[in-house]
Protein backbone atom coordinates (compact mmCIF):
# COMPACT_ATOMS: atom_id res chain seq x y z
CA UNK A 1 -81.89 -17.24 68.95
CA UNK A 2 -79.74 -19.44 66.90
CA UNK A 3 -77.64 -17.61 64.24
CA UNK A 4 -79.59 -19.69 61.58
CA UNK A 5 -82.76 -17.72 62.18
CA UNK A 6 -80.77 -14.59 63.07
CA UNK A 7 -79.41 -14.67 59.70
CA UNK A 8 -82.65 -15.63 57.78
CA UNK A 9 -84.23 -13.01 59.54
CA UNK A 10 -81.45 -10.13 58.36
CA UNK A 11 -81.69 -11.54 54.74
CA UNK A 12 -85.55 -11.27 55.45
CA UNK A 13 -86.46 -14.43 54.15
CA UNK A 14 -89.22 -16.58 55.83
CA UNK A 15 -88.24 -19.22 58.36
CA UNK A 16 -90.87 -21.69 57.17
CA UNK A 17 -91.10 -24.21 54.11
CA UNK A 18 -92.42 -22.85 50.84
CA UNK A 19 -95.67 -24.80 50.96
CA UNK A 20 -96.32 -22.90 54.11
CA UNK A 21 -95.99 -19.64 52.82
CA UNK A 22 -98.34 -20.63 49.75
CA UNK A 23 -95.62 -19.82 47.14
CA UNK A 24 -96.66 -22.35 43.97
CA UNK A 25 -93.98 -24.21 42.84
CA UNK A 26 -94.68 -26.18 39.07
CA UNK A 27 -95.27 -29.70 39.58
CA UNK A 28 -92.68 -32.11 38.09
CA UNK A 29 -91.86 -35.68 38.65
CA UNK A 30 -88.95 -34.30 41.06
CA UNK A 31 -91.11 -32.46 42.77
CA UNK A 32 -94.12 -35.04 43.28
CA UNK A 33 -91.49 -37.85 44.52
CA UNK A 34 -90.02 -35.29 47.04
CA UNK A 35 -93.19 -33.65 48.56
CA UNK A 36 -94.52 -34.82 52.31
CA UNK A 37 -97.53 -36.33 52.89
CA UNK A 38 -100.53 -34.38 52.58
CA UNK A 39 -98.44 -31.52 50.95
CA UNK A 40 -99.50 -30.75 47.06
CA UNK A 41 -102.94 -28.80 46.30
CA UNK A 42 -104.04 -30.35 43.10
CA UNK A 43 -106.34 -27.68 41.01
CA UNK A 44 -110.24 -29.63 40.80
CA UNK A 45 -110.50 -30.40 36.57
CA UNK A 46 -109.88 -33.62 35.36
CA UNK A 47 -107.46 -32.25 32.98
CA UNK A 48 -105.05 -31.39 36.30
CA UNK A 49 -105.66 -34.90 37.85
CA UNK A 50 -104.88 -36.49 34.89
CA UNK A 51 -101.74 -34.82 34.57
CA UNK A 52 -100.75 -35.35 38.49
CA UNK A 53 -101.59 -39.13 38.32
CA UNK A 54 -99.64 -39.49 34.92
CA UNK A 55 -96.18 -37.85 36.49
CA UNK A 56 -96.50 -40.48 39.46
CA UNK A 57 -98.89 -38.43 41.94
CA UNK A 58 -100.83 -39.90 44.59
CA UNK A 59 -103.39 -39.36 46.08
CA UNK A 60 -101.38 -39.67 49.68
CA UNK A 61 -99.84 -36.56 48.65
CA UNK A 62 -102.88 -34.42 48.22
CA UNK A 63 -104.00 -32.04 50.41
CA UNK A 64 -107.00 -32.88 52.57
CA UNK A 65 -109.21 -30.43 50.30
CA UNK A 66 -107.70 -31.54 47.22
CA UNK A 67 -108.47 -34.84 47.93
CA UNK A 68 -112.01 -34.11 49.27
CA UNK A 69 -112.42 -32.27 45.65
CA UNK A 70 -111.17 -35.45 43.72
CA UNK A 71 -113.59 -37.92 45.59
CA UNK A 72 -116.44 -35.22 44.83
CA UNK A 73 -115.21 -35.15 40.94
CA UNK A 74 -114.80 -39.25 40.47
CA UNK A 75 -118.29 -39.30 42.16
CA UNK A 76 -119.64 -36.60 39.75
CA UNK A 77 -117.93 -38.16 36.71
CA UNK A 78 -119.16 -41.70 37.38
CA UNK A 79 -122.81 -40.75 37.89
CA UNK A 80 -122.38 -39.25 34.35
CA UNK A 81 -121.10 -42.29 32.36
CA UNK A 82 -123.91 -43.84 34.18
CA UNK A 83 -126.20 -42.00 32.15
């Protein structure tokens, strides 16, 4: 092994990225403009992807399921004003 992961492993920390150990981290402008691809789980109210768009989110950054969610919600929210 190479002493990187030896030494991870003594100081029993993980040897993957935060997002794939499902720790949350708060969601800043930082954070939005560094996160991958397909990385950030946006929570499914309008109040939450309001606040992700406004601090410069996209939708290219959402999860598959988050973004599955927001379609379903702009299709729900459109047949409303419809009404």
């Amino acid at each position: 092994m190479s002493e990187a992961i030896e030494k991870k492993l003594e100081e029993n920390k993980s040897l993957f990225d935060e997002v794939l150990d499902g720790t949350k981290v708060q969601l800043t402008r930082k954070n939005i403009e560094k996160a991958a691809p397909n990385s950030i789980n946006v929570v499914n109210n309008g109040f939450a992807y309001d606040e992700y768009f406004k601090m410069g989110g996209t939708v290219a950054k959402m999860t598959f399921q988050s973004t599955k969610n927001f379609k379903d919600f702009v299709k729900i929210r459109s047949g409303e004003k419809q009404k």
